[in-house]
C-alpha atoms as a PDB file:
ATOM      1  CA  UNK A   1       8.441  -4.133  15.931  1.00  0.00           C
ATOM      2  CA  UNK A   2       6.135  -1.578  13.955  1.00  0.00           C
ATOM      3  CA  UNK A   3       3.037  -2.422  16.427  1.00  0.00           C
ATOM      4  CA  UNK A   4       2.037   1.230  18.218  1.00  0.00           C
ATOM      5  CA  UNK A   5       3.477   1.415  21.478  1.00  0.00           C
ATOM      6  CA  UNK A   6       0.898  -0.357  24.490  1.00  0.00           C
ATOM      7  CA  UNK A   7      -0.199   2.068  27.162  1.00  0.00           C
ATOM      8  CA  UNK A   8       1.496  -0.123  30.527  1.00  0.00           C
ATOM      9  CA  UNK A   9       0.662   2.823  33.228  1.00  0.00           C
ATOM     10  CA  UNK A  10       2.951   5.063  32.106  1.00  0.00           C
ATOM     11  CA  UNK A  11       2.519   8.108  29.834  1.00  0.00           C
ATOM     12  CA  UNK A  12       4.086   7.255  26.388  1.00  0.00           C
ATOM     13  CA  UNK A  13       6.510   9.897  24.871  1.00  0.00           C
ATOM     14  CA  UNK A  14       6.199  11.858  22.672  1.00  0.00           C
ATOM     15  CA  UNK A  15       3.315  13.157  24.097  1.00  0.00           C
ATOM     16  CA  UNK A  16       3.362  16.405  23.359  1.00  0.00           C
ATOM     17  CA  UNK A  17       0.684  17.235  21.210  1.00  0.00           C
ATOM     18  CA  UNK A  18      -3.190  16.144  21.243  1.00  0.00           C
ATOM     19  CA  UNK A  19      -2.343  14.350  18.123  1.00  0.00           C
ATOM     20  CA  UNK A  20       0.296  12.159  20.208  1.00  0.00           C
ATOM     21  CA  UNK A  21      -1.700  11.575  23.012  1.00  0.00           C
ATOM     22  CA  UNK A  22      -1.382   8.485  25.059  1.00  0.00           C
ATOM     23  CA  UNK A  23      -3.730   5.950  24.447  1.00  0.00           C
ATOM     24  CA  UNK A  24      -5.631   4.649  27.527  1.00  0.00           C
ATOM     25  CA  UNK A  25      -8.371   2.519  28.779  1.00  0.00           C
ATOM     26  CA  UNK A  26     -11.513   3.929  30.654  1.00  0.00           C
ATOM     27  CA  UNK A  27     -10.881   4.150  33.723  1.00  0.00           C
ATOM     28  CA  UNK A  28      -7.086   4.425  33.852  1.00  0.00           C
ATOM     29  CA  UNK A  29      -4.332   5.610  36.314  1.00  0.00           C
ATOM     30  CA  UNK A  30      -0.959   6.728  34.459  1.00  0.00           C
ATOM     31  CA  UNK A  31       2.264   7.928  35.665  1.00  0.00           C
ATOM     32  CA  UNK A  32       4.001  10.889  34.268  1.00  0.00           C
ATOM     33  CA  UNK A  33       6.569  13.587  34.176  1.00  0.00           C
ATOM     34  CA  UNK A  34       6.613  17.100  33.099  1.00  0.00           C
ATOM     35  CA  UNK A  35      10.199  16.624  31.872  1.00  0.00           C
ATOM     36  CA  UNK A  36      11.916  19.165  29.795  1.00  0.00           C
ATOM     37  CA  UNK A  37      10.730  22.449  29.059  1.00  0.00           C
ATOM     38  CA  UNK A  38       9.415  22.817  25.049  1.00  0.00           C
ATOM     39  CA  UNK A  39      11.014  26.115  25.385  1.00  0.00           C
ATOM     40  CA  UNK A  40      11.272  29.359  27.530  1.00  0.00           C
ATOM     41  CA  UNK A  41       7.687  29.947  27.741  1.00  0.00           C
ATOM     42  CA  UNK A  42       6.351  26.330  27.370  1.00  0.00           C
ATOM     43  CA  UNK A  43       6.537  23.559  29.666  1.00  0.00           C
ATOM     44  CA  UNK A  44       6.424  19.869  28.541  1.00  0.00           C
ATOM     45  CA  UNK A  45       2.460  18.794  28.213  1.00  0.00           C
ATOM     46  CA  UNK A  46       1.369  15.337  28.487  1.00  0.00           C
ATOM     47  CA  UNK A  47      -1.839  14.122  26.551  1.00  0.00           C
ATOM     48  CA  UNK A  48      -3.816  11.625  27.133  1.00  0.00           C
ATOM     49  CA  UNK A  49      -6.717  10.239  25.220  1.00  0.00           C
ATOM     50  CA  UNK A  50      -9.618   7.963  26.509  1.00  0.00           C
ATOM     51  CA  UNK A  51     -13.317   7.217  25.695  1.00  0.00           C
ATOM     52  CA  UNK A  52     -15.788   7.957  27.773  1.00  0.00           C
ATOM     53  CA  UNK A  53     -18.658   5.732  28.348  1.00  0.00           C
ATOM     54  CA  UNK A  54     -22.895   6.252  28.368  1.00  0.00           C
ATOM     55  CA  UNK A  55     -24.198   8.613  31.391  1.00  0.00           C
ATOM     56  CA  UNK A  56     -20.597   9.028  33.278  1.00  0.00           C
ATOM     57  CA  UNK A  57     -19.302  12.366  35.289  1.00  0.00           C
ATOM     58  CA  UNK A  58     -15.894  11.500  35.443  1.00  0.00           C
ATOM     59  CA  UNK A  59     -13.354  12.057  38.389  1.00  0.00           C
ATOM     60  CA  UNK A  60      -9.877  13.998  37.019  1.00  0.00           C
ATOM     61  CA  UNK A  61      -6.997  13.929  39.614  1.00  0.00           C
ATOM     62  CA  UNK A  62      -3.476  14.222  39.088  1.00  0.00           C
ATOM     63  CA  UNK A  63      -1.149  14.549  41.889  1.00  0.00           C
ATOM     64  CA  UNK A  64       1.190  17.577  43.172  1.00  0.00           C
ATOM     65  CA  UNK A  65       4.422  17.947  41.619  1.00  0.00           C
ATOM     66  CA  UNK A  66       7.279  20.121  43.432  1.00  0.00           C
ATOM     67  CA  UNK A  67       6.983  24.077  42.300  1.00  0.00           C
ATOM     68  CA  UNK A  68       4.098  23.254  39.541  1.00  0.00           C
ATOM     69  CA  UNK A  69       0.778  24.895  39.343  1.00  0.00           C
ATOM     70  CA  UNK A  70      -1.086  22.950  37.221  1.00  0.00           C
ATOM     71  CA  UNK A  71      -3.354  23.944  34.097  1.00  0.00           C
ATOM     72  CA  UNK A  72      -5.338  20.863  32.784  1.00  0.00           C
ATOM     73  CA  UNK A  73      -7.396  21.129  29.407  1.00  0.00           C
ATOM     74  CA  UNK A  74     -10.405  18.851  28.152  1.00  0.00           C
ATOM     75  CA  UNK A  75     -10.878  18.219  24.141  1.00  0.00           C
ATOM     76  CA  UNK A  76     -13.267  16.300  22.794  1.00  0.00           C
ATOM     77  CA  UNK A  77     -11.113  14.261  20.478  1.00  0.00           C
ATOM     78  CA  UNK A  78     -10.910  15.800  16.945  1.00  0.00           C
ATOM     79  CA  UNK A  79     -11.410  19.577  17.876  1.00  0.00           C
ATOM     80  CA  UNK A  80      -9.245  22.214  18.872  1.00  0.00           C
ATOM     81  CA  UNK A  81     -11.386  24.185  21.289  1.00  0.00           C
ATOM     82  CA  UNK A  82     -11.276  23.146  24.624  1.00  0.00           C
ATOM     83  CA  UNK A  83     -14.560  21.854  25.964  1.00  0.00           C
ATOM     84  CA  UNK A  84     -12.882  23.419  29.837  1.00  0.00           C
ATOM     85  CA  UNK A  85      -9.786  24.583  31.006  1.00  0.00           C
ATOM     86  CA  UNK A  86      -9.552  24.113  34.585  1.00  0.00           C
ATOM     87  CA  UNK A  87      -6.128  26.250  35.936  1.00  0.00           C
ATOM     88  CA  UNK A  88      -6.470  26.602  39.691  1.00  0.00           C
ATOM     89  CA  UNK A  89      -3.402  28.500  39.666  1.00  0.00           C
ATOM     90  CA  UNK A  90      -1.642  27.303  42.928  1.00  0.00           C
ATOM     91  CA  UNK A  91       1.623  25.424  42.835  1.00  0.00           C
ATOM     92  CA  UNK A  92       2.071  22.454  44.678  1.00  0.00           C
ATOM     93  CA  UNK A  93      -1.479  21.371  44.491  1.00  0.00           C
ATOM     94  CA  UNK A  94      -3.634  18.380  42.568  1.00  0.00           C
ATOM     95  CA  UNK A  95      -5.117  18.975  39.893  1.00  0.00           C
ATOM     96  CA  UNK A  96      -8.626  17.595  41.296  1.00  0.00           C
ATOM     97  CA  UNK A  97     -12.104  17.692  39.104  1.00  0.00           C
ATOM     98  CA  UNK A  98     -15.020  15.629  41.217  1.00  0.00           C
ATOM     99  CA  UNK A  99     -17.242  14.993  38.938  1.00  0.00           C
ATOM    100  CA  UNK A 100     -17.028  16.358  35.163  1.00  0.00           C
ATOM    101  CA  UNK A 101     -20.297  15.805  32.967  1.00  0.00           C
ATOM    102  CA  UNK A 102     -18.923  14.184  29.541  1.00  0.00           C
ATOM    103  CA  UNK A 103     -21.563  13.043  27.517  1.00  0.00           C
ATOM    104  CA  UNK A 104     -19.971   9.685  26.007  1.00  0.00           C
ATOM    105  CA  UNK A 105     -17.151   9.887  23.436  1.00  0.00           C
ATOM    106  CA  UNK A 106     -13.886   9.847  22.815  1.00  0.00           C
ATOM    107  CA  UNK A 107     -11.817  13.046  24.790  1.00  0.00           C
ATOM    108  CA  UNK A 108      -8.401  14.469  25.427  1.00  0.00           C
ATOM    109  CA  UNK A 109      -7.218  15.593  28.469  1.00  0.00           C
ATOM    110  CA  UNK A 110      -3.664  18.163  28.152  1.00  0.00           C
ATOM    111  CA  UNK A 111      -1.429  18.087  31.489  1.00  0.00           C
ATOM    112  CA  UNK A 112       1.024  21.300  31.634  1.00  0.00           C
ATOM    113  CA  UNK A 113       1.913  23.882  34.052  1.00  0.00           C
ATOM    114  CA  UNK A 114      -0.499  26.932  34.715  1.00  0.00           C
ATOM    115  CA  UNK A 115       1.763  30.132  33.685  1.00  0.00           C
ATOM    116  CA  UNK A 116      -0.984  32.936  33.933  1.00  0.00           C
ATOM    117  CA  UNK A 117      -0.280  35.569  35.976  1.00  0.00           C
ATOM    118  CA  UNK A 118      -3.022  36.110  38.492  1.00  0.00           C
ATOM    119  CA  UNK A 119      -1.737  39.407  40.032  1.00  0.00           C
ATOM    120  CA  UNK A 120       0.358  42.288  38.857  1.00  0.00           C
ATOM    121  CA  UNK A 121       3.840  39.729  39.233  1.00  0.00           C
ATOM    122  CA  UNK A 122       5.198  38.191  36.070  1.00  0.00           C
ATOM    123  CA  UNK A 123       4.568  35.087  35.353  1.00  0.00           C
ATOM    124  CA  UNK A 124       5.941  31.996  37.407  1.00  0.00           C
ATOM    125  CA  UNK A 125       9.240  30.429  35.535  1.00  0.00           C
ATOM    126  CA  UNK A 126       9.148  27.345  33.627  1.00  0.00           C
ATOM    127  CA  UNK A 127       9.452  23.971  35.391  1.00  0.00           C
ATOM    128  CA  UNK A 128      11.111  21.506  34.475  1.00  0.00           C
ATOM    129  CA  UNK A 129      11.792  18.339  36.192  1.00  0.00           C
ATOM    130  CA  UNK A 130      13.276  14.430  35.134  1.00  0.00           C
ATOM    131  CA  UNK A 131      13.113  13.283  38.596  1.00  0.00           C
ATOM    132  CA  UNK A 132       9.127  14.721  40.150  1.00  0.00           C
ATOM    133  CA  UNK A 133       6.832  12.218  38.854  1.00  0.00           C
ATOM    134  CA  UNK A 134       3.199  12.746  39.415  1.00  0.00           C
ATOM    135  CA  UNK A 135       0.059  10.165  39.511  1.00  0.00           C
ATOM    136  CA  UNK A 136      -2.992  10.915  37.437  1.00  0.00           C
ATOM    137  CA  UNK A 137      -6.303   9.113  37.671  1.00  0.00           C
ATOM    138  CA  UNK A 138      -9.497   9.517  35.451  1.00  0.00           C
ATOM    139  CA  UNK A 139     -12.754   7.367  35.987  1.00  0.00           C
ATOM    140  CA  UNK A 140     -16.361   7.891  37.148  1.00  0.00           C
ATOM    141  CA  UNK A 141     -17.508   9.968  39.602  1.00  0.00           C
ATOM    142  CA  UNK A 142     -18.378   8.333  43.012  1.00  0.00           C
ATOM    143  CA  UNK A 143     -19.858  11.486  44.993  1.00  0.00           C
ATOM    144  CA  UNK A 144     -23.862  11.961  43.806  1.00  0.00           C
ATOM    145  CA  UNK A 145     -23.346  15.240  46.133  1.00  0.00           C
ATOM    146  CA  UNK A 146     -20.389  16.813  44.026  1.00  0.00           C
ATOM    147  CA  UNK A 147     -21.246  19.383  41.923  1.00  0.00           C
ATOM    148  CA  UNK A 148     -21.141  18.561  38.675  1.00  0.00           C
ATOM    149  CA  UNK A 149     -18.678  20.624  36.399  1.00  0.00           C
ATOM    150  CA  UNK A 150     -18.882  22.671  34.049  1.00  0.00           C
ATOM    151  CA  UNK A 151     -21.090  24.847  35.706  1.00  0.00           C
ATOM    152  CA  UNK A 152     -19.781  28.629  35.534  1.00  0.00           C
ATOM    153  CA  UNK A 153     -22.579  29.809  33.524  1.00  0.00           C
ATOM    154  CA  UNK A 154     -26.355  29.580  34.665  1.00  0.00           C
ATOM    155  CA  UNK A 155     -27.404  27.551  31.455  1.00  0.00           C
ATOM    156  CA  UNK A 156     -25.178  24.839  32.832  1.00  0.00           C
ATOM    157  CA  UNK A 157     -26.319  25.066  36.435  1.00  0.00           C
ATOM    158  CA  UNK A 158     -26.472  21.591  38.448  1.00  0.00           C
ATOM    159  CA  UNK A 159     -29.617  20.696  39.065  1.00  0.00           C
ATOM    160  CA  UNK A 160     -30.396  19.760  42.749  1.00  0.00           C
ATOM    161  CA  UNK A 161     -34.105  18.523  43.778  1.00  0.00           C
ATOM    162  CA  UNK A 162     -35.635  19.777  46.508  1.00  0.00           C
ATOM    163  CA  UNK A 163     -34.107  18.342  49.972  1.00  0.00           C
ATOM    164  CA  UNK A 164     -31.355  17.255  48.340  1.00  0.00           C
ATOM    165  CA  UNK A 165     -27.596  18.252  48.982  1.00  0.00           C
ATOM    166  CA  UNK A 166     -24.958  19.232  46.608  1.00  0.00           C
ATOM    167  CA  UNK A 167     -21.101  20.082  47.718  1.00  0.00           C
ATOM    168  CA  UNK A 168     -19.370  22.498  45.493  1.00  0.00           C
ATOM    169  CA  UNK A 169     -16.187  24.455  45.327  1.00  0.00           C
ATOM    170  CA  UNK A 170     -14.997  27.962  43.975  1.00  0.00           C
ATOM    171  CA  UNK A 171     -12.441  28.122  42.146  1.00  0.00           C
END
């Protein structure tokens, strides 16, 4: 009865907060919902928190959910900066990282919608939804020609022998 609550594939409310995240495994698929709104200008967030293991770039994918644009941020666990915040800004659209260097550790990874304005409009409403579940996966990276986030700043540039190929993506 007082045991903590065993992560079963499905996120684990409340969830919140970094401090609630959901416990999971390495690798780990999860099903979730961006449920009710925290308030006007907040949707609901879902954290999860996992340990990453020796030498892995891990794969972060979370499926589309109806009228969402998602916003997805990385902690390492303990710290309130974000190590990346990856907000493509589109709705309807995965949330898709290839390959993300980690080095190993324990990390949490926030779910919520993206509600930046990218152009002179105001920002998109608050979703809400108790019926749109979405799929998220995290595990290692499969692709050795994926570029390997983060990389917006030449310091953290991938490095890519000569002859060899690397795939990358703007966003």
């Amino acid at each position: 009865w007082t045991a903590p609550p065993v992560f079963a594939g499905d996120e684990l409310e409340p969830n919140d907060l970094a401090t609630e995240a959901t416990l999971v495994p390495f690798p780990f698929t999860a099903k979730g919902i961006i449920g009710k709104r925290l308030d006007k200008e907040r949707s609901d967030r879902d954290f999860y928190r996992f340990s990453v293991p020796a030498g892995r770039a891990v794969t972060l994918e979370a499926s589309a959910v109806p009228g969402l644009a998602w916003c997805g941020l990385i902690y390492r666990a303990g710290s309130e900066e974000p190590l990346g915040r990856y907000c493509p800004g589109t709705p309807e659209r995965r949330f898709f990282i290839e390959a993300l260097e980690l080095p190993p550790g324990q990390y949490v990874l926030g779910l919520m919608q993206d509600r930046e304005s990218y152009t002179k409009d105001p920002p998109p409403v608050t979703v809400e939804s108790i019926s749109e579940s979405y799929h998220l996966g995290v595990g290692p990276a499969h692709d050795a020609e994926a570029e390997l986030e983060p990389n917006d700043f030449a310091r953290d540039a991938t490095p890519v022998p000569v002859g060899a190929k690397r795939r990358g993506t703007l966003a």
